[in-house]
N, C-alpha and C. Protein backbone atom coordinates (compact mmCIF):
# COMPACT_ATOMS: atom_id res chain seq x y z
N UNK A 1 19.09 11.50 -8.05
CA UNK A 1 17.71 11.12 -7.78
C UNK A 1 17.68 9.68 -7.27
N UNK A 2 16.82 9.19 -6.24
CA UNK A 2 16.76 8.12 -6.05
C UNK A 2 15.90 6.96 -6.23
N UNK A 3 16.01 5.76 -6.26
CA UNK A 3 14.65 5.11 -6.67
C UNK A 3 13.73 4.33 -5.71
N UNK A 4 12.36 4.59 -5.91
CA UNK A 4 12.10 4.37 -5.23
C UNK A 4 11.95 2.60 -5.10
N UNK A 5 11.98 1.85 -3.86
CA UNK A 5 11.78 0.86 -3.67
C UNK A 5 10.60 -0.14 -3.86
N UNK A 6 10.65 -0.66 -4.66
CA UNK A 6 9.42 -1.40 -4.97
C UNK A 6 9.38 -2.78 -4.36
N UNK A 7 7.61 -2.96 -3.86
CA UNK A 7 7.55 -3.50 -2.63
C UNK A 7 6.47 -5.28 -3.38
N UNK A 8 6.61 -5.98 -3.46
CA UNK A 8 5.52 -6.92 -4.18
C UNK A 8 4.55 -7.93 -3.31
N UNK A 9 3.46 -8.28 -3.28
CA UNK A 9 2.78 -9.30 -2.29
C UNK A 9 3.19 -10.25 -2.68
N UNK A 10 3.32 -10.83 -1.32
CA UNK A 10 3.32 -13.14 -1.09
C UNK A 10 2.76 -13.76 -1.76
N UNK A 11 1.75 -13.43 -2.55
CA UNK A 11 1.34 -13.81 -3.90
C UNK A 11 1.98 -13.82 -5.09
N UNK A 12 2.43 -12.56 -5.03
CA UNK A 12 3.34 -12.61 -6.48
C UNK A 12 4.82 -13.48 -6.41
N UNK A 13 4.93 -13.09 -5.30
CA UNK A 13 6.68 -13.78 -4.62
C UNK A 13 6.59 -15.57 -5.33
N UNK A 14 5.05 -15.83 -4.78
CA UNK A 14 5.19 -17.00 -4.74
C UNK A 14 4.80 -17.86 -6.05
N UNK A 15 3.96 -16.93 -7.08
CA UNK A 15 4.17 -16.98 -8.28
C UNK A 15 5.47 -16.97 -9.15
N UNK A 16 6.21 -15.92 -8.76
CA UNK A 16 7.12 -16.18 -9.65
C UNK A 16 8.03 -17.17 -9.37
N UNK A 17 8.09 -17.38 -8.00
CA UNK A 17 9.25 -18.46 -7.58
C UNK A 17 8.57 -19.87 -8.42
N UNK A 18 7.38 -20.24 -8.76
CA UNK A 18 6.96 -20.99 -9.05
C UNK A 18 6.81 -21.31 -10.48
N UNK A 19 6.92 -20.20 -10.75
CA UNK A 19 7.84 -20.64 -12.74
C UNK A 19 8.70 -20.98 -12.67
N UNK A 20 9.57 -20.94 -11.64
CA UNK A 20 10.96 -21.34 -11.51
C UNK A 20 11.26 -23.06 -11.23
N UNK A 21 10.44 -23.06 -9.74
CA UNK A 21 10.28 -24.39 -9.16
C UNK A 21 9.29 -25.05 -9.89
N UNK A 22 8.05 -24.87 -10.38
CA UNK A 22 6.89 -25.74 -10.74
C UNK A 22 7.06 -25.81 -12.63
N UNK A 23 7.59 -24.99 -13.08
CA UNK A 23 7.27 -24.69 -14.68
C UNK A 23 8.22 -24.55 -15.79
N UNK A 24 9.26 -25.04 -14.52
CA UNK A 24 11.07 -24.94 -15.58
C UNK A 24 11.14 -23.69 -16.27
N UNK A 25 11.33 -22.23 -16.19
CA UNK A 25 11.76 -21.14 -16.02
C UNK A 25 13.32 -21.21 -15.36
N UNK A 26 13.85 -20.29 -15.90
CA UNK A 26 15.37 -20.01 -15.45
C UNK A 26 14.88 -19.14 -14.76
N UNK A 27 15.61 -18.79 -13.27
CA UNK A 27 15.77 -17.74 -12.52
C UNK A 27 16.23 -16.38 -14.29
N UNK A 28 16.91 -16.54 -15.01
CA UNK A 28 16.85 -15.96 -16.01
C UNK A 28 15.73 -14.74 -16.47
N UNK A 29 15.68 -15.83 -17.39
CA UNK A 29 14.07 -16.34 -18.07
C UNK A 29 12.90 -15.56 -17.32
N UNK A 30 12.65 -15.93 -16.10
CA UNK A 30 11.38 -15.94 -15.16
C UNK A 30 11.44 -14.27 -14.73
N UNK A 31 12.68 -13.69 -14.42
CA UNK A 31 13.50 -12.15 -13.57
C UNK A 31 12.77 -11.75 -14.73
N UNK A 32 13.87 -11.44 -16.01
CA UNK A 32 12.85 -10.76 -17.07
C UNK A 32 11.71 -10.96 -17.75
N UNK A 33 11.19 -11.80 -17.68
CA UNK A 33 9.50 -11.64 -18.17
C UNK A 33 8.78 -11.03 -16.96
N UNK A 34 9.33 -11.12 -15.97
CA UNK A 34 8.41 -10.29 -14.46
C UNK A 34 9.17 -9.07 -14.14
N UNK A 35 10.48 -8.62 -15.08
CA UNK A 35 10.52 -7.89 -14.60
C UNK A 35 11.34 -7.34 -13.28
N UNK A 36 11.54 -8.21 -12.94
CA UNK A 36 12.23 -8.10 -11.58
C UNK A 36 13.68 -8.28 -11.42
N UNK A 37 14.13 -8.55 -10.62
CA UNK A 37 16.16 -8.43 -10.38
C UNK A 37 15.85 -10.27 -10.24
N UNK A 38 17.02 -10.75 -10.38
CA UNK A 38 17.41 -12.22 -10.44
C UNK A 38 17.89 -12.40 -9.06
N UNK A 39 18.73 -11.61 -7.89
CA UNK A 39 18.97 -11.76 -6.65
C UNK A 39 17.28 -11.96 -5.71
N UNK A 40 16.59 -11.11 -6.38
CA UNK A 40 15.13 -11.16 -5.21
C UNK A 40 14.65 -12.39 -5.52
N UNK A 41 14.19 -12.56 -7.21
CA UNK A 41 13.98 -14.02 -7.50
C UNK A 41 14.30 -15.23 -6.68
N UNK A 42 15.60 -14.97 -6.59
CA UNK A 42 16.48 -16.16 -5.99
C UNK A 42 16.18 -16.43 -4.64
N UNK A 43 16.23 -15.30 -4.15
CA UNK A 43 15.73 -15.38 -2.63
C UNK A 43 13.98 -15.64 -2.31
N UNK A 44 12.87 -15.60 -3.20
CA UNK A 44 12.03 -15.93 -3.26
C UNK A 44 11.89 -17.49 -3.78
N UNK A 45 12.41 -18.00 -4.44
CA UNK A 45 12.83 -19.88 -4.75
C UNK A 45 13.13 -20.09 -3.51
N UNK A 46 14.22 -19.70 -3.21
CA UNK A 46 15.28 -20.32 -1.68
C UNK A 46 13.78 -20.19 -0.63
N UNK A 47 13.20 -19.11 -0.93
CA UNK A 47 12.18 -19.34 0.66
C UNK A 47 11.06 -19.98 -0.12
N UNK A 48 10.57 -20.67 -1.23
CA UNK A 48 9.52 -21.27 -1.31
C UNK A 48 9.77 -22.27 -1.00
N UNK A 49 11.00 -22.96 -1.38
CA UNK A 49 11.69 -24.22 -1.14
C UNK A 49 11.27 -24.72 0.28
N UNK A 50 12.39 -23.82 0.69
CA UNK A 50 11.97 -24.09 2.64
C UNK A 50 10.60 -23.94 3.01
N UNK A 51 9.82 -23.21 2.25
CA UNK A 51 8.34 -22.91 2.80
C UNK A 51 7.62 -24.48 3.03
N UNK A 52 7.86 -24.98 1.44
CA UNK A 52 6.98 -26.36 1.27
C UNK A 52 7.98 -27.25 1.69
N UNK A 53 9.19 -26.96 2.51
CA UNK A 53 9.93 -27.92 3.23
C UNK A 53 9.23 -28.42 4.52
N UNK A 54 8.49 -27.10 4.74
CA UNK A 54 7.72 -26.57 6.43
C UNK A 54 8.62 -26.25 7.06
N UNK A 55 9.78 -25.26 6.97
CA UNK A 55 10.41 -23.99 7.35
C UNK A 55 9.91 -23.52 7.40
N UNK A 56 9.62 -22.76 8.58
CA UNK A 56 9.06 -21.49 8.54
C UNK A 56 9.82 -20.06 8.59
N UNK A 57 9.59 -19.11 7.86
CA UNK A 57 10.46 -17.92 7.22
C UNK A 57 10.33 -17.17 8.49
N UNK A 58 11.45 -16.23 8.98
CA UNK A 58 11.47 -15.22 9.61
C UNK A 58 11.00 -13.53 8.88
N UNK A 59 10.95 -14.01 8.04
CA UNK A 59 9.89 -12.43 7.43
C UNK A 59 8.79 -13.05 6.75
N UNK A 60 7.94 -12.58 5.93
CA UNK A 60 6.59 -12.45 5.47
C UNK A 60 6.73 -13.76 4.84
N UNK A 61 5.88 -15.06 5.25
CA UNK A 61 5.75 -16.28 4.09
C UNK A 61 5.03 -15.63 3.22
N UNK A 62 5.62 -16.68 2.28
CA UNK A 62 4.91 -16.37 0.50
C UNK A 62 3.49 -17.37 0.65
N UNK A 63 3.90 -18.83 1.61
CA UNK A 63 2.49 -19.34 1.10
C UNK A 63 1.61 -19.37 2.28
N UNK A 64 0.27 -19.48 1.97
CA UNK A 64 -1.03 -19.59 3.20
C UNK A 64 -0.93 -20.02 4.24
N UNK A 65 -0.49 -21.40 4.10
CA UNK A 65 0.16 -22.51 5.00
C UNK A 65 0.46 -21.57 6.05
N UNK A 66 1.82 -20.92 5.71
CA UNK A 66 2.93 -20.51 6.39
C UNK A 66 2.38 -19.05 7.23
N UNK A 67 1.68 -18.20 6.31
CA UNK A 67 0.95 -17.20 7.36
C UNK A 67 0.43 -17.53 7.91
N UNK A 68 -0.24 -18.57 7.46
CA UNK A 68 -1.40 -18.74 9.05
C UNK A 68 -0.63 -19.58 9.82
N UNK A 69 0.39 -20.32 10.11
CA UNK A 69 1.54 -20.72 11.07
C UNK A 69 2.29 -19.64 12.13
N UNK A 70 2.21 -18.31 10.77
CA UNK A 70 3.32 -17.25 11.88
C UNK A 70 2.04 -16.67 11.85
N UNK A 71 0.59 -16.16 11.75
CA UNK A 71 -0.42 -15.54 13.21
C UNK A 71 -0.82 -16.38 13.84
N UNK A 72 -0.57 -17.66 13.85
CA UNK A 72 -0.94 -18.43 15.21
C UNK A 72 0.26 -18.30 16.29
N UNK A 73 1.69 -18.35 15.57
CA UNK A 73 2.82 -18.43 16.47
C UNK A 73 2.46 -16.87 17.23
N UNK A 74 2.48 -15.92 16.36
CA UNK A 74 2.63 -14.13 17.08
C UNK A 74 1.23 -14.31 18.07
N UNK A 75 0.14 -14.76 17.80
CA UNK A 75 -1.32 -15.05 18.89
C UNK A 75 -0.42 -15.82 20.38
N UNK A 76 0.13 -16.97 19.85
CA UNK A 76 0.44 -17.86 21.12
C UNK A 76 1.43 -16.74 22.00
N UNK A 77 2.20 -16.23 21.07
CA UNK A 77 3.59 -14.89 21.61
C UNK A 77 3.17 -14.12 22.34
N UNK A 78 2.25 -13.51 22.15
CA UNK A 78 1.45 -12.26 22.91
C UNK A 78 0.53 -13.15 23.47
N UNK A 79 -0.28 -14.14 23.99
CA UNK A 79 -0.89 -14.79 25.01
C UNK A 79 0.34 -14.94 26.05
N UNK A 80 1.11 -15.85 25.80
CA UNK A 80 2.14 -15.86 26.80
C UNK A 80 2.86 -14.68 27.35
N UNK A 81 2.81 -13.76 26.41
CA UNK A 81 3.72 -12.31 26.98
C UNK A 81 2.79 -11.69 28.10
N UNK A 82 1.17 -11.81 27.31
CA UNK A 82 0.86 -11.38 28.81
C UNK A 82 0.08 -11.79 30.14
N UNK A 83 0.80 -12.98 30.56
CA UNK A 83 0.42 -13.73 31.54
C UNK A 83 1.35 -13.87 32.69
N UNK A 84 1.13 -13.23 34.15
CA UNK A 84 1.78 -13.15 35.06
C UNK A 84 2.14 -14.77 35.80
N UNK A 85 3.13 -14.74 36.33
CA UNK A 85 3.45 -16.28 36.80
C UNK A 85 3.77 -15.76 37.72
């Protein structure tokens, strides 16, 4: 049987990374009280980090900032894609 994949919002991502970064939580600590695997954790710290570095993520940002950075970038993407020169 297989399991199914469980999927969480940029909200939560960015909550939990933030017991971690803001509230002294162990990647530990923080995985099991939420529940979650300690590898995703990790990779949700690593991209909040860079988020409030102003990196911007190549998949879904966790914070506001950062979405509304990548639909302005994908708006400017598709303006330019469709303009003949």
């Amino acid at each position: 049987m297989t399991r199914k994949r469980r999927s969480f919002t940029p909200e939560f991502k960015q909550e939990a990374a933030s017991l971690v970064l803001d509230q002294g939580y162990s990647i530990a600590q923080a995985s099991t009280s939420l529940g979650v695997g300690e590898s995703a954790l990790r990779r949700w710290v690593q991209q909040l980090t860079d988020e409030r570095e102003g990196i911007t993520p190549k998949g879904k940002a966790l914070t506001p900032e950062q979405r509304r950075i990548q639909e302005l970038e994908a708006r400017c993407n598709r303006l330019n894609g469709s303009r003949t020169y």
